[in-house]
N, C-alpha and C. Protein backbone atom coordinates (compact mmCIF):
# COMPACT_ATOMS: atom_id res chain seq x y z
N UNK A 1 0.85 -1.18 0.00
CA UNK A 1 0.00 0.00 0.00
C UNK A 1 0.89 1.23 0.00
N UNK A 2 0.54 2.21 -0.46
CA UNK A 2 1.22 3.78 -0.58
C UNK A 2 0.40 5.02 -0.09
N UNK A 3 1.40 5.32 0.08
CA UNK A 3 0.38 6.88 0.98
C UNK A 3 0.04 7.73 -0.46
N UNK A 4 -1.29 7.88 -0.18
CA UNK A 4 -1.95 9.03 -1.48
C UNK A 4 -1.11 10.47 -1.61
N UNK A 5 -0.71 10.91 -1.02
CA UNK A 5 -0.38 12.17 -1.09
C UNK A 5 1.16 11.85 -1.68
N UNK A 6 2.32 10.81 -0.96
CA UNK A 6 3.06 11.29 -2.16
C UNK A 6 3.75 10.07 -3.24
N UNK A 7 2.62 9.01 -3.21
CA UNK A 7 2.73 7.69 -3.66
C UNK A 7 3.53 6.80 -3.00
N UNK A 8 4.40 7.04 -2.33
CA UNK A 8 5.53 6.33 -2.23
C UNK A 8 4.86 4.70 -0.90
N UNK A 9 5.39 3.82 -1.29
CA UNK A 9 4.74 2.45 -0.36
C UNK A 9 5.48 2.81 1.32
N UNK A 10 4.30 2.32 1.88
CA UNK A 10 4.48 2.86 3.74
C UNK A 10 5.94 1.86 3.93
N UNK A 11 6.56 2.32 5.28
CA UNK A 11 7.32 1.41 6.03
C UNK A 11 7.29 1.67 7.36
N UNK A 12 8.10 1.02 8.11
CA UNK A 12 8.20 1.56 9.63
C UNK A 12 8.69 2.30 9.88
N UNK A 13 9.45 3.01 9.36
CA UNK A 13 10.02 4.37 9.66
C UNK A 13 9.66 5.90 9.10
N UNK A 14 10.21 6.81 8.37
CA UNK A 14 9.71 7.57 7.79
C UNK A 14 8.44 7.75 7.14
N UNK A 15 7.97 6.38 6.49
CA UNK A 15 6.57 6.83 5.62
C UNK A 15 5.55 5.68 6.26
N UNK A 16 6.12 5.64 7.36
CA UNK A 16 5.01 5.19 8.34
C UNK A 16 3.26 5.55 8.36
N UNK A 17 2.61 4.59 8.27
CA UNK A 17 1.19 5.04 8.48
C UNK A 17 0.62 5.57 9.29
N UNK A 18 0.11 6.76 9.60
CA UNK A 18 -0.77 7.24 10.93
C UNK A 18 -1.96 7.41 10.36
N UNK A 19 -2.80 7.37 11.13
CA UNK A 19 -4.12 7.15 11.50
C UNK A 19 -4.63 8.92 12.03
N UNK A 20 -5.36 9.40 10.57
CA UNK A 20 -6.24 10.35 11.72
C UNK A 20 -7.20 10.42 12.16
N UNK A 21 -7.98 11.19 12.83
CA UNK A 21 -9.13 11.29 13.59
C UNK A 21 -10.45 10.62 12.62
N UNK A 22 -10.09 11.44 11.19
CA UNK A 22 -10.64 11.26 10.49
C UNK A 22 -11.10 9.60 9.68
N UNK A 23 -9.92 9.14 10.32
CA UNK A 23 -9.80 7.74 9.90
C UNK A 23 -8.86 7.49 8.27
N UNK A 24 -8.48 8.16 8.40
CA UNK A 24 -7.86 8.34 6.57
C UNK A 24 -6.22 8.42 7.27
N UNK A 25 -5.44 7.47 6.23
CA UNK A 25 -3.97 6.61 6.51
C UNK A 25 -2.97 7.93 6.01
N UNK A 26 -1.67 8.63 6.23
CA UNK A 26 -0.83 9.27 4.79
C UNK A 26 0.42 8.71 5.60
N UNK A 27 1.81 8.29 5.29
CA UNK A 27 3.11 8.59 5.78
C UNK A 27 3.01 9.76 6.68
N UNK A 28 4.25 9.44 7.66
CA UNK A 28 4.54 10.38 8.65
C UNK A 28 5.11 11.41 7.99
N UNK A 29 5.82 11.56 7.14
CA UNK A 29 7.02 11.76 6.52
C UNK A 29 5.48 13.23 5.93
N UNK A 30 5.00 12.93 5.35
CA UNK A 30 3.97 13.90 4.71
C UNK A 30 2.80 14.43 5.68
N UNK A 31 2.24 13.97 6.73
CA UNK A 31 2.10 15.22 7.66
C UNK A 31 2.64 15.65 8.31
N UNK A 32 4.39 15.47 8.63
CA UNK A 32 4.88 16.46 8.98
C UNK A 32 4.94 17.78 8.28
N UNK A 33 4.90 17.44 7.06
CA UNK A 33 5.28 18.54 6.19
C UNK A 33 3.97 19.36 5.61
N UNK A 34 2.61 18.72 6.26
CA UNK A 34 1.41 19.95 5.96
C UNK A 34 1.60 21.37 6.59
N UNK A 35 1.27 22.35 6.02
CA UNK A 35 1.19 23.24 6.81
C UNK A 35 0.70 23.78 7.60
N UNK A 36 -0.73 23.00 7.00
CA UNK A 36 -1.74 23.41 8.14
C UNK A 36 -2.45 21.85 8.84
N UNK A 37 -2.62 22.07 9.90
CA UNK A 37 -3.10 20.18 10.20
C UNK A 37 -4.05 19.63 9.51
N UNK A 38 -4.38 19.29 8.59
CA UNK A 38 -5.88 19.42 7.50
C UNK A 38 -5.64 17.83 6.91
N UNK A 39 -6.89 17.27 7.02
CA UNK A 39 -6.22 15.65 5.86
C UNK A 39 -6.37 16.09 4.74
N UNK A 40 -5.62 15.61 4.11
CA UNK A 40 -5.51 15.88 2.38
C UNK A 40 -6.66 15.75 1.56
N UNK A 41 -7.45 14.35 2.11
CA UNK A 41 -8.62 14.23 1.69
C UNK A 41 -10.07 14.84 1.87
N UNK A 42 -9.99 15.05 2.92
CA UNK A 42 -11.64 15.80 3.17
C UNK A 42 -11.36 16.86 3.93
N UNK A 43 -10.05 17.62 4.71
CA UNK A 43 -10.11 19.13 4.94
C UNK A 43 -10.39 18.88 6.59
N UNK A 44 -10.16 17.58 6.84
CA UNK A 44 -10.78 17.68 8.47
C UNK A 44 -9.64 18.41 9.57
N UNK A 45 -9.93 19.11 10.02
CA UNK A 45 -8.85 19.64 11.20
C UNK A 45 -8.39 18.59 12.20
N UNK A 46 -6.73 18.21 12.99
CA UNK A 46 -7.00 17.75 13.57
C UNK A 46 -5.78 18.27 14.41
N UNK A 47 -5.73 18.19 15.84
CA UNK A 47 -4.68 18.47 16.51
C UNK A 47 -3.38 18.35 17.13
N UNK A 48 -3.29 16.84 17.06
CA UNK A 48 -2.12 15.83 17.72
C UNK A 48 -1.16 16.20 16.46
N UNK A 49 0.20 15.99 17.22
CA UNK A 49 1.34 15.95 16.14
C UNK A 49 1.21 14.88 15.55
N UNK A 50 1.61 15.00 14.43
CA UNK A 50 1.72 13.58 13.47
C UNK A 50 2.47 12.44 13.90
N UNK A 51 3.56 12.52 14.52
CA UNK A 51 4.28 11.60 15.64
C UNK A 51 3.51 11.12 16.94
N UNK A 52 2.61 11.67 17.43
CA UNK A 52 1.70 11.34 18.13
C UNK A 52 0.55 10.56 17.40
N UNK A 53 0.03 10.84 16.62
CA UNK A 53 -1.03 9.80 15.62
C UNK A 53 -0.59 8.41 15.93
N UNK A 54 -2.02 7.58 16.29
CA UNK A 54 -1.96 6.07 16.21
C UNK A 54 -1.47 5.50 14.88
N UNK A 55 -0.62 4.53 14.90
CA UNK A 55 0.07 3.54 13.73
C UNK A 55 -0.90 2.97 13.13
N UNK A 56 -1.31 2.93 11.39
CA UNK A 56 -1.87 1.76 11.49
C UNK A 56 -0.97 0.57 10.48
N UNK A 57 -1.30 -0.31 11.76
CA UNK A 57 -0.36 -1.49 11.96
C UNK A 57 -0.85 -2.47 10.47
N UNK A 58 -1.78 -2.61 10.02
CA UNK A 58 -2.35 -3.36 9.22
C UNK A 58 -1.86 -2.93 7.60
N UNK A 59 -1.71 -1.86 7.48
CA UNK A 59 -1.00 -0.82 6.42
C UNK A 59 0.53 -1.09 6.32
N UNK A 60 1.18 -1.33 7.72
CA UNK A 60 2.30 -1.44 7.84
C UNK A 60 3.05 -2.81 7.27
N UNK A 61 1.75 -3.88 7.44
CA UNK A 61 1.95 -5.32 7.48
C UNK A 61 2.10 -5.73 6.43
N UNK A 62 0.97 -5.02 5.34
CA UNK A 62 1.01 -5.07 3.74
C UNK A 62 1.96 -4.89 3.14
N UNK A 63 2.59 -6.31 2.62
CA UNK A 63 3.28 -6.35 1.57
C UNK A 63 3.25 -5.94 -0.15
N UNK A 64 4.02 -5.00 -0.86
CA UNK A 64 3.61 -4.98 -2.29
C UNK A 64 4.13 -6.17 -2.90
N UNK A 65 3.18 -6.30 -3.80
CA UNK A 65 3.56 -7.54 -4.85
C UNK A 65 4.66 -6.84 -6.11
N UNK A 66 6.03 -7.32 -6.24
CA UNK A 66 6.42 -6.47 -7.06
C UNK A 66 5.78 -7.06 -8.67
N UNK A 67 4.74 -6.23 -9.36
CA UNK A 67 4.54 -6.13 -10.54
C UNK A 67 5.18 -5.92 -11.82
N UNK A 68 6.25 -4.94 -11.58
CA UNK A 68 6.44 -3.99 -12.37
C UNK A 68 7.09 -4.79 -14.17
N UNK A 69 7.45 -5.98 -13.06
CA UNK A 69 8.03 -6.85 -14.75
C UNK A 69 7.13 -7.14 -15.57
N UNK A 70 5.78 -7.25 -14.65
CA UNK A 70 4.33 -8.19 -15.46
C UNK A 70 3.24 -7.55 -15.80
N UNK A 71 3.62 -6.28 -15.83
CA UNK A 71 3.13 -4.54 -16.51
C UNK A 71 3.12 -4.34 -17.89
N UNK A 72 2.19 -4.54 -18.77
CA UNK A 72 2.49 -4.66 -19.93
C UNK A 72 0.61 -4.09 -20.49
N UNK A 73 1.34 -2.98 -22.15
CA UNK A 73 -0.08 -2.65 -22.78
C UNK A 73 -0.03 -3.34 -23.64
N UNK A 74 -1.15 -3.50 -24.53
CA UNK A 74 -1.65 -4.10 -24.97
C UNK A 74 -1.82 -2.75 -26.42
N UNK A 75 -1.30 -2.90 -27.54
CA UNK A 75 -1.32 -1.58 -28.77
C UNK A 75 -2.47 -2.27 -29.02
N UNK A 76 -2.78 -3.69 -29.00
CA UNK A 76 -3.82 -3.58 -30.36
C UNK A 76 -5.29 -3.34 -29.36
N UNK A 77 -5.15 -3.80 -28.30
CA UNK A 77 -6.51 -3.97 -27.73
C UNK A 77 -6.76 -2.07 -26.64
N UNK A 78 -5.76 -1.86 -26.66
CA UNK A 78 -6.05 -0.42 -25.71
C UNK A 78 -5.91 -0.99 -24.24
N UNK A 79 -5.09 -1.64 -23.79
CA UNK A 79 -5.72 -2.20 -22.44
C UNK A 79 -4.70 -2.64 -21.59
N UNK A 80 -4.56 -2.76 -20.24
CA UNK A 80 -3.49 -3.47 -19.63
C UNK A 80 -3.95 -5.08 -20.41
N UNK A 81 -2.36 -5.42 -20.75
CA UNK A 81 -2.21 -6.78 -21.26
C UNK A 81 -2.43 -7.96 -20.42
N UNK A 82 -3.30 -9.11 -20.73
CA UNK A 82 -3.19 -10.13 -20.24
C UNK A 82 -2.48 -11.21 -20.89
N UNK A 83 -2.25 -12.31 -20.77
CA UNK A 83 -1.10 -13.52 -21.37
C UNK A 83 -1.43 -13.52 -22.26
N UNK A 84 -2.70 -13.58 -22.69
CA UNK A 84 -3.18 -13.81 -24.18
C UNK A 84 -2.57 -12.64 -24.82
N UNK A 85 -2.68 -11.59 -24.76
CA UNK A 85 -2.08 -10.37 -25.70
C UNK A 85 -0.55 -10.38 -25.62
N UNK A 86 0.05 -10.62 -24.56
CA UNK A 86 1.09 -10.38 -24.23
C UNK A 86 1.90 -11.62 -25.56
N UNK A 87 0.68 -12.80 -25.80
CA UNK A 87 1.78 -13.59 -26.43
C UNK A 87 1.49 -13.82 -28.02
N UNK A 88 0.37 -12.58 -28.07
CA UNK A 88 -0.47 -12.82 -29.64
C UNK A 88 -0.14 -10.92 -30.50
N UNK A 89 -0.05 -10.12 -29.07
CA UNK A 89 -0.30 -8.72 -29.75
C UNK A 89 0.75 -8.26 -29.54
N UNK A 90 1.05 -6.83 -30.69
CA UNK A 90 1.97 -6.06 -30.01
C UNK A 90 2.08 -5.55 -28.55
N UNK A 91 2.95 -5.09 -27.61
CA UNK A 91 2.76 -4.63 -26.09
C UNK A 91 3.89 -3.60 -26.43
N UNK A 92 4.27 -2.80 -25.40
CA UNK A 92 4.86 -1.99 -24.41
C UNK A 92 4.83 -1.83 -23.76
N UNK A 93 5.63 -1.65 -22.57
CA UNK A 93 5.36 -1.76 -21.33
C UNK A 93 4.12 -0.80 -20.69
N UNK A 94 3.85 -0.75 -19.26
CA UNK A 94 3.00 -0.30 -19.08
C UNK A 94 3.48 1.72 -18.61
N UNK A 95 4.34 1.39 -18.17
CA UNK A 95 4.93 2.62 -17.78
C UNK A 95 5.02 3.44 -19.07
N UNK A 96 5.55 3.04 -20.07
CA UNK A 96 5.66 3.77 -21.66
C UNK A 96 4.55 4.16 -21.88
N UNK A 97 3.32 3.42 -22.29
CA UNK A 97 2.23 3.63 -22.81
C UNK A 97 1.71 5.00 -22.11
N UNK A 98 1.64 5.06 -20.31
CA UNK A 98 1.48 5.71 -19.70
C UNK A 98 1.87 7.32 -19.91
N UNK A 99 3.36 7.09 -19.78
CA UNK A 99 4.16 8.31 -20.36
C UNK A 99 3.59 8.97 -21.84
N UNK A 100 3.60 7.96 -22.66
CA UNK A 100 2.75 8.49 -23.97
C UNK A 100 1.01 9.36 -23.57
N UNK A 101 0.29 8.51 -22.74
CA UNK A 101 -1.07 8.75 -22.56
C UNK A 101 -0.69 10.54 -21.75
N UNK A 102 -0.18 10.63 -21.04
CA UNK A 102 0.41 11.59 -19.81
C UNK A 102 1.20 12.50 -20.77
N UNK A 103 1.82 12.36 -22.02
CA UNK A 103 2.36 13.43 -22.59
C UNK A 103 1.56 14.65 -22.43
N UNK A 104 0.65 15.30 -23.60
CA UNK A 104 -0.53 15.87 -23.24
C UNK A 104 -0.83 16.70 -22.23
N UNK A 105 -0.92 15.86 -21.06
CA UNK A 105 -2.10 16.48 -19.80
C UNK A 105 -0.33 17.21 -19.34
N UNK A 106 0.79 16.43 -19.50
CA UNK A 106 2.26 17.54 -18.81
C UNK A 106 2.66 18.52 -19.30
N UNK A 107 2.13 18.43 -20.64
CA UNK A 107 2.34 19.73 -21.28
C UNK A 107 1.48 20.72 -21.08
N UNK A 108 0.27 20.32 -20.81
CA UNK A 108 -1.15 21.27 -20.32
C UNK A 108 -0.47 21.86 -19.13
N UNK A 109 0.23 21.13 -18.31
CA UNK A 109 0.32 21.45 -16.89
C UNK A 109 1.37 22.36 -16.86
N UNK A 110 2.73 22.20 -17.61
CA UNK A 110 3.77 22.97 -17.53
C UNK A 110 3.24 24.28 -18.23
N UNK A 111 2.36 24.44 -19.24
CA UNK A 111 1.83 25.36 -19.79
C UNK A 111 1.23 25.77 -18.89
N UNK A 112 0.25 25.37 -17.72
CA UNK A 112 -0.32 25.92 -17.19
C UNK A 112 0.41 27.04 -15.43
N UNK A 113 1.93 26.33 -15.46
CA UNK A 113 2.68 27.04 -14.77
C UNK A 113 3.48 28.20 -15.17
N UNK A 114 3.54 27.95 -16.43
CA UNK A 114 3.96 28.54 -17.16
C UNK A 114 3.62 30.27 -16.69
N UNK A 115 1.70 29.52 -17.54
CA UNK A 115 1.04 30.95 -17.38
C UNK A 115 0.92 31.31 -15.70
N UNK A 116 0.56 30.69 -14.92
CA UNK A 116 0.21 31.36 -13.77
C UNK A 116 1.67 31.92 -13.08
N UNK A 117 3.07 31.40 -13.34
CA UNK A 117 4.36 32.25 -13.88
C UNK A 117 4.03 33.75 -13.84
N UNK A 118 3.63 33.64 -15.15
CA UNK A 118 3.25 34.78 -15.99
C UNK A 118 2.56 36.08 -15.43
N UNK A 119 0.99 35.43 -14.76
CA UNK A 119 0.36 35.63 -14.09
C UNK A 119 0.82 36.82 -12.85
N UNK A 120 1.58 36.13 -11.99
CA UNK A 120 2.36 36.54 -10.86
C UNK A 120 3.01 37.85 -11.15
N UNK A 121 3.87 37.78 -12.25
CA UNK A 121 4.43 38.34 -12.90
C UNK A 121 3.65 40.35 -12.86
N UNK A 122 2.36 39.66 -13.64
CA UNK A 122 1.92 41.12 -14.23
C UNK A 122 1.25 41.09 -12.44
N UNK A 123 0.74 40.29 -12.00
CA UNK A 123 0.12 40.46 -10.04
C UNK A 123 0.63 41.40 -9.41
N UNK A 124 2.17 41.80 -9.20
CA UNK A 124 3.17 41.48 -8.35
C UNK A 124 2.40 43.07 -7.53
N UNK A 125 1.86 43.59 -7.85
CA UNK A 125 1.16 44.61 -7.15
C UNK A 125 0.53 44.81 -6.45
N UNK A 126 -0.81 43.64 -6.55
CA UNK A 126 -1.70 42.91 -6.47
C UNK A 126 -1.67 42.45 -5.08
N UNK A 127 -1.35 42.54 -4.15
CA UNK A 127 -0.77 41.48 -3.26
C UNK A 127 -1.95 40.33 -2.88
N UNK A 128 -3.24 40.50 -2.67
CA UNK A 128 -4.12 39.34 -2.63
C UNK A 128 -3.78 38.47 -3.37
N UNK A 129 -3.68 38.77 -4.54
CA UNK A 129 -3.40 37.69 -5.89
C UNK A 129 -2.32 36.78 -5.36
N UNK A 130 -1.48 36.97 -5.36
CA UNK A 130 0.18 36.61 -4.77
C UNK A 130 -0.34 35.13 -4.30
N UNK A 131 -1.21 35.17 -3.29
CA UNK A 131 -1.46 33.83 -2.51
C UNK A 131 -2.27 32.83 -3.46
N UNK A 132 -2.83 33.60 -4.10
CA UNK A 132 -3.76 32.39 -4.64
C UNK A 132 -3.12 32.06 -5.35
N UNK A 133 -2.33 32.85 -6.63
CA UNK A 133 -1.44 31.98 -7.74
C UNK A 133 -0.36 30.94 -7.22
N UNK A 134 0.07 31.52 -6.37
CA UNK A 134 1.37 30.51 -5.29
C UNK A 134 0.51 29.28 -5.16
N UNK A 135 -0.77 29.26 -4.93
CA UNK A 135 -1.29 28.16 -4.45
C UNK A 135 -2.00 27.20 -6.03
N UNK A 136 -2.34 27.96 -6.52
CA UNK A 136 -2.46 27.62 -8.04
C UNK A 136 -1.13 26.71 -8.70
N UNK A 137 0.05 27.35 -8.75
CA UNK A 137 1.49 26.88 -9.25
C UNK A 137 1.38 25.60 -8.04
N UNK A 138 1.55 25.81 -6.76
CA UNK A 138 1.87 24.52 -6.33
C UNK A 138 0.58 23.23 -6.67
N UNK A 139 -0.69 23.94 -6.93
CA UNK A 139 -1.57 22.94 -7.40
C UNK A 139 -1.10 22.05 -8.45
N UNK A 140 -0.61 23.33 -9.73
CA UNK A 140 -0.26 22.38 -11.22
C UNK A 140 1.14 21.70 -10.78
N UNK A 141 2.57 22.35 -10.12
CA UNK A 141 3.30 21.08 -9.91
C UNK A 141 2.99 19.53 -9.54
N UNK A 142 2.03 20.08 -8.28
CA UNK A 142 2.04 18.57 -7.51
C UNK A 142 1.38 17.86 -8.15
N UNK A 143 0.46 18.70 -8.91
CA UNK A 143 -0.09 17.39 -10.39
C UNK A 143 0.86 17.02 -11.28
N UNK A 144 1.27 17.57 -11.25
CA UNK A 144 2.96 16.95 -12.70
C UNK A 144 3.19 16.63 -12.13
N UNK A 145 3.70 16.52 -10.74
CA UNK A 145 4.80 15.18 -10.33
C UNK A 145 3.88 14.22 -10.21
N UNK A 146 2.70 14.32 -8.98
CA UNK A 146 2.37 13.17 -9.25
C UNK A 146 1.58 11.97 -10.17
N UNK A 147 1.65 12.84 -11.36
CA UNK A 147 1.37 12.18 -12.59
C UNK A 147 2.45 11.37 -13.22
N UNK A 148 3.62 12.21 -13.41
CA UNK A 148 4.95 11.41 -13.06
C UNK A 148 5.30 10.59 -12.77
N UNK A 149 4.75 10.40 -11.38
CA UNK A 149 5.38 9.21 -10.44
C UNK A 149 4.29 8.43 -10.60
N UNK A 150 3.34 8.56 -10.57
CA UNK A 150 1.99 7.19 -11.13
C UNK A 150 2.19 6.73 -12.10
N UNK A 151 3.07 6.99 -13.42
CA UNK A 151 3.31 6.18 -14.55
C UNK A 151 3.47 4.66 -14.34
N UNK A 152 4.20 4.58 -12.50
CA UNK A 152 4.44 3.27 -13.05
C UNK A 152 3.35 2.49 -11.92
N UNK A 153 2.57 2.79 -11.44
CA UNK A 153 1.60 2.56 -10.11
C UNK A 153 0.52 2.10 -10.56
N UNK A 154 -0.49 1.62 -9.95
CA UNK A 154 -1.52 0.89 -9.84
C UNK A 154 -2.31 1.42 -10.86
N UNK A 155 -3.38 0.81 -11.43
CA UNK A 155 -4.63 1.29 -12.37
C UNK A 155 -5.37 2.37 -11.51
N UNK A 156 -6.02 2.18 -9.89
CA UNK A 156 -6.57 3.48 -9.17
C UNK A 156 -5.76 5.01 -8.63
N UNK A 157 -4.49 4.45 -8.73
CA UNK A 157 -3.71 5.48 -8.51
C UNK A 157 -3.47 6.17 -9.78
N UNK A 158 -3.12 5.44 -11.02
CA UNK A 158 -2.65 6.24 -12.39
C UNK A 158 -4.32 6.84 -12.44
N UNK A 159 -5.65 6.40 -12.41
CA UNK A 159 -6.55 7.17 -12.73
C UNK A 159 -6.95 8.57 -12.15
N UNK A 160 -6.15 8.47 -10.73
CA UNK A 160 -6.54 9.28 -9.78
C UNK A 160 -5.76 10.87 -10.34
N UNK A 161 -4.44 10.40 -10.17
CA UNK A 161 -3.04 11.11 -10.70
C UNK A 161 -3.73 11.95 -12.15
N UNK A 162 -3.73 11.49 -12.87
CA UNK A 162 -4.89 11.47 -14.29
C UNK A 162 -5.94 12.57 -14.50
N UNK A 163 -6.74 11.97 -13.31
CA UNK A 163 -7.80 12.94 -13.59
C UNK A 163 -7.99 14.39 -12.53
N UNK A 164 -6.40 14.11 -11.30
CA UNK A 164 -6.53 15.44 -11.13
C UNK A 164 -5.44 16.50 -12.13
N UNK A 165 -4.65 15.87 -12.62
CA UNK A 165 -4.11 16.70 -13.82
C UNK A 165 -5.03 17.12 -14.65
N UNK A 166 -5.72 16.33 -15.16
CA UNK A 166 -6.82 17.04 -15.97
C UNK A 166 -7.61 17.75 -15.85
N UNK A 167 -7.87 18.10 -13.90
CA UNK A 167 -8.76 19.35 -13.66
C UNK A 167 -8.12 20.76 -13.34
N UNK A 168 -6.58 19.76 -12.94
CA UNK A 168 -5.52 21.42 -12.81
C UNK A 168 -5.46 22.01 -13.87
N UNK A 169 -5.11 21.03 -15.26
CA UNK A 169 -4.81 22.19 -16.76
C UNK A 169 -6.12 22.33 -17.08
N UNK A 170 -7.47 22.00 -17.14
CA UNK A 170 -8.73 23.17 -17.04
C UNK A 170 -8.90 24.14 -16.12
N UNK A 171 -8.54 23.82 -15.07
CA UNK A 171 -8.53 25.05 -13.94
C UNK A 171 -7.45 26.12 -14.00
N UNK A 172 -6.36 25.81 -14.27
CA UNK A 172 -5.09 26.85 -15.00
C UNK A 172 -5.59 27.48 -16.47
N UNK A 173 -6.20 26.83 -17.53
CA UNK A 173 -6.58 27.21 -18.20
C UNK A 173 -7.77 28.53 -18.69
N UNK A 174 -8.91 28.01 -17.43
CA UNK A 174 -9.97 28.63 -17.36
C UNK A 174 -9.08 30.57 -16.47
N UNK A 175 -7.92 30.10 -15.67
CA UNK A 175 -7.53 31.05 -15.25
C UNK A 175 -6.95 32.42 -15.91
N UNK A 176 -6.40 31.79 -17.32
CA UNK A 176 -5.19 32.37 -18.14
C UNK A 176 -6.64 32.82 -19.67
């Protein structure tokens, strides 16, 4: 299992699982580094240090299956490959195909830092503005990376990664 916020698979140390109030799992390692105590997922406030948060032990226990050799698309069918394609159709791996599918939405995104760049730029007067674009730019990075780093991750994680890139470069877009 991997913590949503910055993909990476839990361990006992650094990307340890805690448990918040809320009931929702991330690495230690990544609420230390919120700024504000907030879960990533639903905005819930909570108060204990993140080192104080209960373990969850069951998260911890989970082993990954390493996949990554038995990751394979499928050109003719559009699809993660099964044996049958893998030994009848053209393939590429799954990470490639990915990178290909993800071209696109990274270029939307770097375009879309681009402009809010830009943005800042003509702001700089502005000072309200200042915060929101800052928060805009770190929106479209953390979607490029973690679109990035899902290339090579699960089918719910690459969809997830996916389709919030695709609402940052409409939302950068609709901005510019």
């Amino acid at each position: 299992m991997e913590c949503q916020v910055c993909l990476q698979n839990f361990d006992s140390t650094e990307r340890r699982p805690k448990v918040l109030p809320c009931g929702h799992s991330f690495c230690l390692r990544c609420l230390q580094g919120l700024h504000v105590k907030k879960c990533p997922l639903d905005n819930k406030a909570f108060d204990a240090s993140p080192s104080k948060l209960m373990d969850n032990y069951s998260l911890m226990a989970f082993k990954p299956v390493d996949t990554a050799s038995l990751r394979f698309w499928c050109l003719s069918c559009k699809q993660i490959a099964p044996q049958e394609c893998v030994e009848q159709h053209p393939v590429c791996s799954l990470k490639k195909a990915r990178a290909e599918d993800a071209e696109r939405l990274l270029e939307g995104l770097q375009r879309g830092v681009a402009a809010v760049d830009e943005l800042a730029k003509l702001c700089e007067s502005l000072e309200g503005w200042r915060g929101e674009l800052q928060a805009e730019r770190v929106a479209l990075v953390t979607a490029k990376g973690r679109l990035q780093d899902a290339q090579g991750a699960d089918e719910a994680v690459w969809d997830k990664a996916k389709q919030d890139a695709a609402q940052a470069v409409m939302h950068a877009q609709i901005r510019s």
